[in-house]
PDB file of N, CA and C in Angstrom:
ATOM      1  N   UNK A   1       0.812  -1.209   0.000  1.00  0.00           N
ATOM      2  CA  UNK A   1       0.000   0.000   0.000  1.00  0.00           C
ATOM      3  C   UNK A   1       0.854   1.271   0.000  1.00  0.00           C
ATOM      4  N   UNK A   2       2.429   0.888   0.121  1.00  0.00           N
ATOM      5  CA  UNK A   2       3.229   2.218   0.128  1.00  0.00           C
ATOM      6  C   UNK A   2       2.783   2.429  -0.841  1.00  0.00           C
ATOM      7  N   UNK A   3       2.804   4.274  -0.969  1.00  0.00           N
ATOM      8  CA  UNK A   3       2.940   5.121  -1.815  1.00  0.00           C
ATOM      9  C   UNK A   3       1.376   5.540  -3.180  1.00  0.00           C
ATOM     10  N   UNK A   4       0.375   4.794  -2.562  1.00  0.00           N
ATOM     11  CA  UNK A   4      -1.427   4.311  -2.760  1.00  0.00           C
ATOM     12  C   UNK A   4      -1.736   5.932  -2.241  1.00  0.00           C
ATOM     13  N   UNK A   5      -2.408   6.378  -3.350  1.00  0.00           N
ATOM     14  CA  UNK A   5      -3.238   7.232  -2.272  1.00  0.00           C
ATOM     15  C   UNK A   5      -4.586   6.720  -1.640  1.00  0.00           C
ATOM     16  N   UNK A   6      -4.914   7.388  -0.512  1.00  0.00           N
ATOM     17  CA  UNK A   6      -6.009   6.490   0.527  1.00  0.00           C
ATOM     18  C   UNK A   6      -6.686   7.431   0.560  1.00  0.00           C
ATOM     19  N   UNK A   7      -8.149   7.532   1.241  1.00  0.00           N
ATOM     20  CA  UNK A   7      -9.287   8.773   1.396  1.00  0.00           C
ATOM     21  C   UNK A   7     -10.058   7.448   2.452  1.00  0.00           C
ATOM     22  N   UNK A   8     -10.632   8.554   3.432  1.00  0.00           N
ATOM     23  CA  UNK A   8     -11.614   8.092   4.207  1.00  0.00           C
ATOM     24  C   UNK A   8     -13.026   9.467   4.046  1.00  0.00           C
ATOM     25  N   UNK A   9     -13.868   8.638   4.485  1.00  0.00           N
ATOM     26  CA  UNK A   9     -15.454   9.481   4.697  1.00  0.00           C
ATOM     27  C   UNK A   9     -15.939   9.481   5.787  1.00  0.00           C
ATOM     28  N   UNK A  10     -15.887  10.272   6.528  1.00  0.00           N
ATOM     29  CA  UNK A  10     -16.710  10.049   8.380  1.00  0.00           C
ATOM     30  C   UNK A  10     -15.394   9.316   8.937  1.00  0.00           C
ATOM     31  N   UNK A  11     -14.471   9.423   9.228  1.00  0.00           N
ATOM     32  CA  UNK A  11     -13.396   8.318   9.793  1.00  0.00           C
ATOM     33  C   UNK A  11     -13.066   8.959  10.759  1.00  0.00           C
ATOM     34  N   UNK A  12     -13.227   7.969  11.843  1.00  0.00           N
ATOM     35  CA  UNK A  12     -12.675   8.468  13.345  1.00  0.00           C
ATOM     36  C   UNK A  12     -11.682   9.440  13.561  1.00  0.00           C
ATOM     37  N   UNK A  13     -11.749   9.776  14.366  1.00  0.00           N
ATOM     38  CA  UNK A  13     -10.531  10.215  15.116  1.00  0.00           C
ATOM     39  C   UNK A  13     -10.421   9.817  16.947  1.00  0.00           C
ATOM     40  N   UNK A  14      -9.568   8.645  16.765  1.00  0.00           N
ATOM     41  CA  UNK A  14      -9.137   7.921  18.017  1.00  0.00           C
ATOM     42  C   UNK A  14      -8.716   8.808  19.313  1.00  0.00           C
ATOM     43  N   UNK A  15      -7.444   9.182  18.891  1.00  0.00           N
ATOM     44  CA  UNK A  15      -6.784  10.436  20.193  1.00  0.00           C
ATOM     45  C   UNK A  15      -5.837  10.738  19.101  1.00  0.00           C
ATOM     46  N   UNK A  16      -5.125  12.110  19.983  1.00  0.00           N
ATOM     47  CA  UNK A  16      -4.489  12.755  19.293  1.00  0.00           C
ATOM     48  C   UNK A  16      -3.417  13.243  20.619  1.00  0.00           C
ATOM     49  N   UNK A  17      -2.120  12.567  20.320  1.00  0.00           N
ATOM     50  CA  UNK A  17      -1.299  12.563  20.900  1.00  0.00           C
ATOM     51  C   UNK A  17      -0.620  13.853  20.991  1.00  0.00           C
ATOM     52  N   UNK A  18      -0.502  14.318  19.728  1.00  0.00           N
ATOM     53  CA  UNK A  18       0.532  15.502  19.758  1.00  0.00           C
ATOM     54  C   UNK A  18       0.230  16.444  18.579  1.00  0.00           C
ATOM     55  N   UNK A  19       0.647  17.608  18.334  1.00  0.00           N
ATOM     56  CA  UNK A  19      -0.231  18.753  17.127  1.00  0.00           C
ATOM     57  C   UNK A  19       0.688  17.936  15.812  1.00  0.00           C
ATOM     58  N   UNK A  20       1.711  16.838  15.846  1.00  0.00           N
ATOM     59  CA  UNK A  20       1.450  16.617  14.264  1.00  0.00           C
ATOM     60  C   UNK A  20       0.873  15.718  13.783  1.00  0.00           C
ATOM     61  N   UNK A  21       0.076  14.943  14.278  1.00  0.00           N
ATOM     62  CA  UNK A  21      -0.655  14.074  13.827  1.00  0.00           C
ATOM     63  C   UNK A  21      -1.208  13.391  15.048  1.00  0.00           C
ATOM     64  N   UNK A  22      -2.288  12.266  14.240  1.00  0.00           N
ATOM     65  CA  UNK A  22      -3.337  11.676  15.553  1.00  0.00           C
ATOM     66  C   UNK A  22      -3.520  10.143  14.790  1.00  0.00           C
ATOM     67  N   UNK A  23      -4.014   9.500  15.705  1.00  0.00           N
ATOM     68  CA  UNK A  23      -4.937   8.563  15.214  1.00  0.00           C
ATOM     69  C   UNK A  23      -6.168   8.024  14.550  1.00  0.00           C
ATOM     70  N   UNK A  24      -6.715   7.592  13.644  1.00  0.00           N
ATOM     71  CA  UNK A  24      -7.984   7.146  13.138  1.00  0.00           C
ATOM     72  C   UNK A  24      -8.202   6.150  13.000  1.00  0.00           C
ATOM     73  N   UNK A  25      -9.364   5.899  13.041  1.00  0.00           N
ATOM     74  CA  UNK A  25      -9.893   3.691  12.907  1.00  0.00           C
ATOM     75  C   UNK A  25     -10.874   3.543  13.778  1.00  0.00           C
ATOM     76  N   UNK A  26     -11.663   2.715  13.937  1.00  0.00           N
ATOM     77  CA  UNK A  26     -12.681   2.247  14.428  1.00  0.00           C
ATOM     78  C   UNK A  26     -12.556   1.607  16.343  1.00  0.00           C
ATOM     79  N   UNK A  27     -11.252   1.538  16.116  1.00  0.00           N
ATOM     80  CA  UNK A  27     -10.913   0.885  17.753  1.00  0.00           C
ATOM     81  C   UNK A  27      -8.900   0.841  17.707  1.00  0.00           C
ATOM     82  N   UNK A  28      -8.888   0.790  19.236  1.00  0.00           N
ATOM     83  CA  UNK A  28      -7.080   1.044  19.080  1.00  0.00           C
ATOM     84  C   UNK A  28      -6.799  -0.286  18.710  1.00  0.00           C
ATOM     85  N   UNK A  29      -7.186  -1.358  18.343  1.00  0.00           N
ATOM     86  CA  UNK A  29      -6.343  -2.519  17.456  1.00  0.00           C
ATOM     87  C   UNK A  29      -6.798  -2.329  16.002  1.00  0.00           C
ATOM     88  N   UNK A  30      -7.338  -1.748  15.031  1.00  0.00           N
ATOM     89  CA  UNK A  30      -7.871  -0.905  14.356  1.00  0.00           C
ATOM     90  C   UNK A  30      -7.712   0.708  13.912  1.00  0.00           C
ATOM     91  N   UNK A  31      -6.176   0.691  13.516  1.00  0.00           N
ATOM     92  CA  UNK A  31      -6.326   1.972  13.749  1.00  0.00           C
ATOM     93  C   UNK A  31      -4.937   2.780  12.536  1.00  0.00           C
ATOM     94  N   UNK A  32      -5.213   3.644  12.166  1.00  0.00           N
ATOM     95  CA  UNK A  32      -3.574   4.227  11.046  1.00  0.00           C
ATOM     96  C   UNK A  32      -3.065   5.441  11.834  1.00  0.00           C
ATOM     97  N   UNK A  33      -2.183   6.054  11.798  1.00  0.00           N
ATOM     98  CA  UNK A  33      -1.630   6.875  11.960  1.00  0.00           C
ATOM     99  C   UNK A  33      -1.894   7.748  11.235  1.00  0.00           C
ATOM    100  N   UNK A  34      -1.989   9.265  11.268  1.00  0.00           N
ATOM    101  CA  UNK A  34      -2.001  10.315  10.061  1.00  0.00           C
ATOM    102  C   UNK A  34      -0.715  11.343  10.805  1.00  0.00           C
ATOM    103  N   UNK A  35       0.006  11.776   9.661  1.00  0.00           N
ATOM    104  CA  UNK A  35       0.895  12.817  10.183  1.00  0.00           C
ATOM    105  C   UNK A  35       0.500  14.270   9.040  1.00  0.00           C
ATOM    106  N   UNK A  36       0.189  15.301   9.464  1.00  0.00           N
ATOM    107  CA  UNK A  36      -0.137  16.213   8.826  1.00  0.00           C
ATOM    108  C   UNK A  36       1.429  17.049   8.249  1.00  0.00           C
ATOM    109  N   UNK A  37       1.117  17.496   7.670  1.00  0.00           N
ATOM    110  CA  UNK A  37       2.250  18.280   6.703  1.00  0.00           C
ATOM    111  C   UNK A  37       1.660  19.762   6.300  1.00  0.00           C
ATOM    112  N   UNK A  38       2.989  20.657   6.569  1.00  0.00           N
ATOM    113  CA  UNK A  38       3.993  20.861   6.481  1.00  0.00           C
ATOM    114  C   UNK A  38       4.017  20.718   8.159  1.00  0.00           C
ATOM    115  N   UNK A  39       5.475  20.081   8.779  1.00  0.00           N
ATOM    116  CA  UNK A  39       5.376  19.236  10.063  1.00  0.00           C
ATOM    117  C   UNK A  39       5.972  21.392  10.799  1.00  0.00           C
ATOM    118  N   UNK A  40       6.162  21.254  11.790  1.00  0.00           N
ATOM    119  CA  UNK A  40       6.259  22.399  12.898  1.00  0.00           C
ATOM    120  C   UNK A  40       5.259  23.673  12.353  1.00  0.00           C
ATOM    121  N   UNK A  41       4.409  23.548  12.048  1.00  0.00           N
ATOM    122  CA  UNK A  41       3.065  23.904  12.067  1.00  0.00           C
ATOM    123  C   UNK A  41       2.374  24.250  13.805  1.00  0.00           C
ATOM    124  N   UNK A  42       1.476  25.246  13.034  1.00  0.00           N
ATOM    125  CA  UNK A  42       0.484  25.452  14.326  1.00  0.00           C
ATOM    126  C   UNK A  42      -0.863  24.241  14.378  1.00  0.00           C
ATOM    127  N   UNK A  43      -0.970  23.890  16.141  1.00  0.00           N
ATOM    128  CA  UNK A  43      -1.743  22.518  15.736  1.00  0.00           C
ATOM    129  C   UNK A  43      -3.200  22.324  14.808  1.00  0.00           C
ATOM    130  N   UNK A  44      -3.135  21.815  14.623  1.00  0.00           N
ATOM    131  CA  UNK A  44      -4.779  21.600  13.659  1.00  0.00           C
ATOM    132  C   UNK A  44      -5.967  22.093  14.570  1.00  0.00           C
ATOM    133  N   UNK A  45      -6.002  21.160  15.852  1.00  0.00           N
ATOM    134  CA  UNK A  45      -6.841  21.100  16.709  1.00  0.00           C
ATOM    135  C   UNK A  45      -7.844  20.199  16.687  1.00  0.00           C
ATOM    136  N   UNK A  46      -7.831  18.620  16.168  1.00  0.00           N
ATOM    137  CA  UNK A  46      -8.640  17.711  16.108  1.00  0.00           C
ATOM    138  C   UNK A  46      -8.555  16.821  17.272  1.00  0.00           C
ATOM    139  N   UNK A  47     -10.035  16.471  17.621  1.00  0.00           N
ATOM    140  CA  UNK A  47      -9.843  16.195  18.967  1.00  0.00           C
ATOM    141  C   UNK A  47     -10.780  14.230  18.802  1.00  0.00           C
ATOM    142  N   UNK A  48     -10.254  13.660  19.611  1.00  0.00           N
ATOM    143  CA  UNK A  48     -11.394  12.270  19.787  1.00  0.00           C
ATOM    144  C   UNK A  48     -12.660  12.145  19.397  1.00  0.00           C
ATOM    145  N   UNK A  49     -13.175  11.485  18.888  1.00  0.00           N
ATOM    146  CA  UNK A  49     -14.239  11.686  18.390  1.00  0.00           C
ATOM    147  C   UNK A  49     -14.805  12.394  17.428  1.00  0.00           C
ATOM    148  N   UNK A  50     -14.136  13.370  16.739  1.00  0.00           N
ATOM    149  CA  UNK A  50     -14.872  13.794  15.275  1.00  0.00           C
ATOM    150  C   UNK A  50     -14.216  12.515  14.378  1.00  0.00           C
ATOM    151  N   UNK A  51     -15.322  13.548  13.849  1.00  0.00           N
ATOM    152  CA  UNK A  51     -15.686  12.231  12.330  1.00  0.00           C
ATOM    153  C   UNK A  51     -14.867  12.911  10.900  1.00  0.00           C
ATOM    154  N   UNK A  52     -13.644  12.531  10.394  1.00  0.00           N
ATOM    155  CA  UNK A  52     -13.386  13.494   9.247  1.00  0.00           C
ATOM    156  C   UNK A  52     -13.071  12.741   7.933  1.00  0.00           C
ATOM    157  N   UNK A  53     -13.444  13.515   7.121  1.00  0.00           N
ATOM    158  CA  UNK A  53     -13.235  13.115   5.555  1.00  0.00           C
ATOM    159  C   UNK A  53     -11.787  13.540   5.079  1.00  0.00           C
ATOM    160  N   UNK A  54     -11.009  12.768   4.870  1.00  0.00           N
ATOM    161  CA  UNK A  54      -9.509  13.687   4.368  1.00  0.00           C
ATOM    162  C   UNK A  54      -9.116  11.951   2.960  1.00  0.00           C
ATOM    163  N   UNK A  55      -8.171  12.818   2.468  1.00  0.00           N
ATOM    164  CA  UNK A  55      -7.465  12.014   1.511  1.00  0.00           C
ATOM    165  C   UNK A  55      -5.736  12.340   1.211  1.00  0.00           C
ATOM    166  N   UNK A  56      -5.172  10.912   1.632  1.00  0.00           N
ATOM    167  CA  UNK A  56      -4.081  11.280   1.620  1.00  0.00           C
ATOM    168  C   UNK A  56      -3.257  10.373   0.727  1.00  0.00           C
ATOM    169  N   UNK A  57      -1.803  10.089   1.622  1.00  0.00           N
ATOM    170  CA  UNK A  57      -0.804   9.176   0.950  1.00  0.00           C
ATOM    171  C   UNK A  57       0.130   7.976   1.558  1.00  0.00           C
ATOM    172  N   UNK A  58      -0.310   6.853   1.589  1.00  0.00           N
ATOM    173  CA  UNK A  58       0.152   5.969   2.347  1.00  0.00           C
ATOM    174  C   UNK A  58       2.074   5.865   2.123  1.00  0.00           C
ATOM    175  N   UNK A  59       2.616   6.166   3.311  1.00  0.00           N
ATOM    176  CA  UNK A  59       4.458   6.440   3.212  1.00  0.00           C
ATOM    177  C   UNK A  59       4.589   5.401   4.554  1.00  0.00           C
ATOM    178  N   UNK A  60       5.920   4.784   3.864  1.00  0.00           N
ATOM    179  CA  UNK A  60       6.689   3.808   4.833  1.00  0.00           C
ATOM    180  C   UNK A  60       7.272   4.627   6.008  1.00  0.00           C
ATOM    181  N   UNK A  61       6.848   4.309   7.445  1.00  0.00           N
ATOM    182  CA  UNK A  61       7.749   4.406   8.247  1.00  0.00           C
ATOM    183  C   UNK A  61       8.924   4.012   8.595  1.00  0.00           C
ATOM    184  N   UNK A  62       9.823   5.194   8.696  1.00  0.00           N
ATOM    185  CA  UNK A  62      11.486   5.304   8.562  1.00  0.00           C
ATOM    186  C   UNK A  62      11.691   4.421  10.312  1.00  0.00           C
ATOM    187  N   UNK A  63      12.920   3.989  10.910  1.00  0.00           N
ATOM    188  CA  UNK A  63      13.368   3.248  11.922  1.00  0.00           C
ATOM    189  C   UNK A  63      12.949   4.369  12.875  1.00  0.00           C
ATOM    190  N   UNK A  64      12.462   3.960  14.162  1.00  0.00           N
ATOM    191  CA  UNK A  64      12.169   5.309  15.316  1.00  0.00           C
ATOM    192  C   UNK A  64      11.122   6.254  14.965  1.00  0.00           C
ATOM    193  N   UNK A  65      10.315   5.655  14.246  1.00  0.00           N
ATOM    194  CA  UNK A  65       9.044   6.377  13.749  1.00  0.00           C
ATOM    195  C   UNK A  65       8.223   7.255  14.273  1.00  0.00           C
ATOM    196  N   UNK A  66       8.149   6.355  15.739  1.00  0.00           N
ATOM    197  CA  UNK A  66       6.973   6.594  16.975  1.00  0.00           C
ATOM    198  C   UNK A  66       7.621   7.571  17.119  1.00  0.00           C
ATOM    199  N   UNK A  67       9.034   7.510  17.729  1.00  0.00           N
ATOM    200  CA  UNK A  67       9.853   8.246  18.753  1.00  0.00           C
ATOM    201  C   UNK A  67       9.832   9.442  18.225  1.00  0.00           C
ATOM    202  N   UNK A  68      10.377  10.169  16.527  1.00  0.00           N
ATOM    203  CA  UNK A  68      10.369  11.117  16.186  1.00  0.00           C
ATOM    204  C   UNK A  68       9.229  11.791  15.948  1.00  0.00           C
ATOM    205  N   UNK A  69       8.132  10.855  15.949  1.00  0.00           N
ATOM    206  CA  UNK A  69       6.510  11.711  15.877  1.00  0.00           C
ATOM    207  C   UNK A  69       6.594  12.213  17.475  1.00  0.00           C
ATOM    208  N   UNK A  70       6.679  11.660  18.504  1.00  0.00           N
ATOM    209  CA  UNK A  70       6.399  11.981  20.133  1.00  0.00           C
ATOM    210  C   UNK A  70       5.413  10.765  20.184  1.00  0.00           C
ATOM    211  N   UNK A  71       5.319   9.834  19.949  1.00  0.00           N
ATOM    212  CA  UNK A  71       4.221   8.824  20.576  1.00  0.00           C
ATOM    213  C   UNK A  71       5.122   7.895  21.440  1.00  0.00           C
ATOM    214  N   UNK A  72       4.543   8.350  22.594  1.00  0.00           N
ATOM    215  CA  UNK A  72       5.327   6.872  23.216  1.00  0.00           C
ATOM    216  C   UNK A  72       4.483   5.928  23.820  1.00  0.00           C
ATOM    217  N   UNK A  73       4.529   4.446  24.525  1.00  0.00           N
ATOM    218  CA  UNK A  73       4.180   3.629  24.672  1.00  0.00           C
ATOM    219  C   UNK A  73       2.849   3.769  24.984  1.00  0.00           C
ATOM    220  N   UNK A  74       2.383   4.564  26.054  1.00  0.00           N
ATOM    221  CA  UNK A  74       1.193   4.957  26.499  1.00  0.00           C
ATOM    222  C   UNK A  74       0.172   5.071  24.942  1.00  0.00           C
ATOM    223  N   UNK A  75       0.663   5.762  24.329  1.00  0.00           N
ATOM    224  CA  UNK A  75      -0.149   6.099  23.133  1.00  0.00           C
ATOM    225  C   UNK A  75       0.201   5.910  21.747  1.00  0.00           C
ATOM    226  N   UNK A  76       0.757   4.626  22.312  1.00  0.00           N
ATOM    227  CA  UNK A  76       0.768   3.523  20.218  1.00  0.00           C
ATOM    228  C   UNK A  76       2.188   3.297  19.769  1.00  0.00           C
ATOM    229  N   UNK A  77       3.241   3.598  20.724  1.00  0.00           N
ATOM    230  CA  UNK A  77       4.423   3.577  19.947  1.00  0.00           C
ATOM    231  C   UNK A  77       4.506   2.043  19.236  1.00  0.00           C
ATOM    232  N   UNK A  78       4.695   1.302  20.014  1.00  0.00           N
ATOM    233  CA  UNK A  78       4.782  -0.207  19.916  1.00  0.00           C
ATOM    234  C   UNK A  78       3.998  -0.806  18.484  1.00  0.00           C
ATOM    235  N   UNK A  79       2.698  -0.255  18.530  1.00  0.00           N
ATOM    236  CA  UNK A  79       2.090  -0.489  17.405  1.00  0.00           C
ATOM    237  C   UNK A  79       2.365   0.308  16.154  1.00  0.00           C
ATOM    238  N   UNK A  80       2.254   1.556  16.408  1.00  0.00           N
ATOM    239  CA  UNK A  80       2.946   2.624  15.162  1.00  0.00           C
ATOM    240  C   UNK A  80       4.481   2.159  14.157  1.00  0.00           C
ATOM    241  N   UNK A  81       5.493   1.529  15.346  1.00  0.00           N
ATOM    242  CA  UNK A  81       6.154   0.946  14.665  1.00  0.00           C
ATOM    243  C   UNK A  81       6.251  -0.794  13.777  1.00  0.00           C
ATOM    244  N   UNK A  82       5.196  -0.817  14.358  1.00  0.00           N
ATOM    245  CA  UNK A  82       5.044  -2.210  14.111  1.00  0.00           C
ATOM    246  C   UNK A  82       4.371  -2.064  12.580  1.00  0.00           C
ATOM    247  N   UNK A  83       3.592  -1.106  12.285  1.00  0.00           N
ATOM    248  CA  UNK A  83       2.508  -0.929  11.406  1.00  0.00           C
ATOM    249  C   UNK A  83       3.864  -0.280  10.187  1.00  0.00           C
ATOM    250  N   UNK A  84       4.828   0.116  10.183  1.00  0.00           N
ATOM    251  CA  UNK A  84       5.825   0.243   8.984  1.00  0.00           C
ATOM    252  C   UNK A  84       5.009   1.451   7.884  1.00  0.00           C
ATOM    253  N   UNK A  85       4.080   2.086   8.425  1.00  0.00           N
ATOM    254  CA  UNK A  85       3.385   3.120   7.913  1.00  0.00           C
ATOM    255  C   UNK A  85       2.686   3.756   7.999  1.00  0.00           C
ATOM    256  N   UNK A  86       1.802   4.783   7.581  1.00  0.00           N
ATOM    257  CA  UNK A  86       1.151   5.411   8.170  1.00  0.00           C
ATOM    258  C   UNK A  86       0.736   6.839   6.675  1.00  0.00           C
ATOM    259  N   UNK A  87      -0.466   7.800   7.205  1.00  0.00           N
ATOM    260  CA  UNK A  87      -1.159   8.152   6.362  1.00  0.00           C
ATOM    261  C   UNK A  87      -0.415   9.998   6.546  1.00  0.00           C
ATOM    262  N   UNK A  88       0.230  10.426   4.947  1.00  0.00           N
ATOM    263  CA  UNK A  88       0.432  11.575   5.164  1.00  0.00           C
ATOM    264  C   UNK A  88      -0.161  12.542   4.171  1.00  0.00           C
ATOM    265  N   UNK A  89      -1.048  13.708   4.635  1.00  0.00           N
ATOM    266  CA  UNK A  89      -1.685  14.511   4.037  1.00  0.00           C
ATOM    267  C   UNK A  89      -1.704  16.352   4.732  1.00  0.00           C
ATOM    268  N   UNK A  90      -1.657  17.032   3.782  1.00  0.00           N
ATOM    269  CA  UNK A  90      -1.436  18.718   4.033  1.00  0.00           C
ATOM    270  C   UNK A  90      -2.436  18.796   5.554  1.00  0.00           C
ATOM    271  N   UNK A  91      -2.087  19.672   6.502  1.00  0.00           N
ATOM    272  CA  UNK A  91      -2.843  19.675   7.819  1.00  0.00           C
ATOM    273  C   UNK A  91      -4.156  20.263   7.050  1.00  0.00           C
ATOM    274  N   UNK A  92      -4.085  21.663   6.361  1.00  0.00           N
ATOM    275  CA  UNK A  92      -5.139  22.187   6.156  1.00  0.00           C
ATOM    276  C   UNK A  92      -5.995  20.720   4.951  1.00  0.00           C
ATOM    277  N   UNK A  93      -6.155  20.082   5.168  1.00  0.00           N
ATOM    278  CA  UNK A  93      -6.548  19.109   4.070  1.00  0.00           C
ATOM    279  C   UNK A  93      -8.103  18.550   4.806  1.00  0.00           C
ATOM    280  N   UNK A  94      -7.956  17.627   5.740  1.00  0.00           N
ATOM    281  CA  UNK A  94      -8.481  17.026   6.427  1.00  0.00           C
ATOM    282  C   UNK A  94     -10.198  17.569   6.960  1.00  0.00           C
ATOM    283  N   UNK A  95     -11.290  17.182   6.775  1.00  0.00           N
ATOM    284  CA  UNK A  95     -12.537  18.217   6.808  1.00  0.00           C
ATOM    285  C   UNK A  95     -13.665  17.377   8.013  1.00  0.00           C
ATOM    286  N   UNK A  96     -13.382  17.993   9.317  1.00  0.00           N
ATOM    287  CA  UNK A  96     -14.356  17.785  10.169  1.00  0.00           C
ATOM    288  C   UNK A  96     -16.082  17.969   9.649  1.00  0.00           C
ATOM    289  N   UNK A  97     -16.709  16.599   9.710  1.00  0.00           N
ATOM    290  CA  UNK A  97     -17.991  16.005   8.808  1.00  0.00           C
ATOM    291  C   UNK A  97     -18.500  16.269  10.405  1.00  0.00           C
ATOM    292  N   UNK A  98     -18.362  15.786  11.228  1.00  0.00           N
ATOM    293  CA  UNK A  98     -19.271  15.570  12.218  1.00  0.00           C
ATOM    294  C   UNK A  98     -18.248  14.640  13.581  1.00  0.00           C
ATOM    295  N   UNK A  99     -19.259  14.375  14.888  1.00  0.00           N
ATOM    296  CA  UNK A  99     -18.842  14.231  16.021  1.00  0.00           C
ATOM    297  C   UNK A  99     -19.726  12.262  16.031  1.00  0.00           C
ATOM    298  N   UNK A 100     -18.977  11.871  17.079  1.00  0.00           N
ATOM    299  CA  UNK A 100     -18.993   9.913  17.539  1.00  0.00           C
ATOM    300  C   UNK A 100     -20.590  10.230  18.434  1.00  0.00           C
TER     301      UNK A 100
END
């Protein structure tokens, strides 16, 4: 799926660890990474539970993935690296549809 572009419709938003990106999917064993771009940005502000429509670009995660996003164990590192990828699209991109 590297390098696929992907789009979701109504798609979760799990938690959101840190202003460059968050989680989406239906449940935390269920779930992708999104990292917004251009990265040291002001945060988006997406919070648990909205519902958003965005379309992006599925990119291989580089070694220390978690670590250089800020996710640590508490909130997905283990899995983030395990998952070898994750979803990257412009911050302003992403379009809050609605709330869980």
């Amino acid at each position: 799926m590297v390098g696929k572009p992907v789009s979701g419709t109504a798609v979760a938003v799990q938690s959101v660890p840190g202003p460059e990106g968050f989680w989406i999917g239906e449940s935390a064993g269920q779930r992708m990474w999104v990292k917004l771009l251009p990265a040291g940005e002001s945060p988006a502000g997406f919070r648990a539970g909205q519902l958003l429509d965005l379309d992006g670009v599925v990119v291989a995660n580089g070694d220390d993935f978690a670590a250089q996003e800020g996710v640590n164990a508490a909130n997905g590192a283990v899995q983030l690296d395990a998952q070898k990828a994750h979803i990257e699209l412009p911050r302003d991109q992403p379009r809050v549809v609605g709330n869980r």
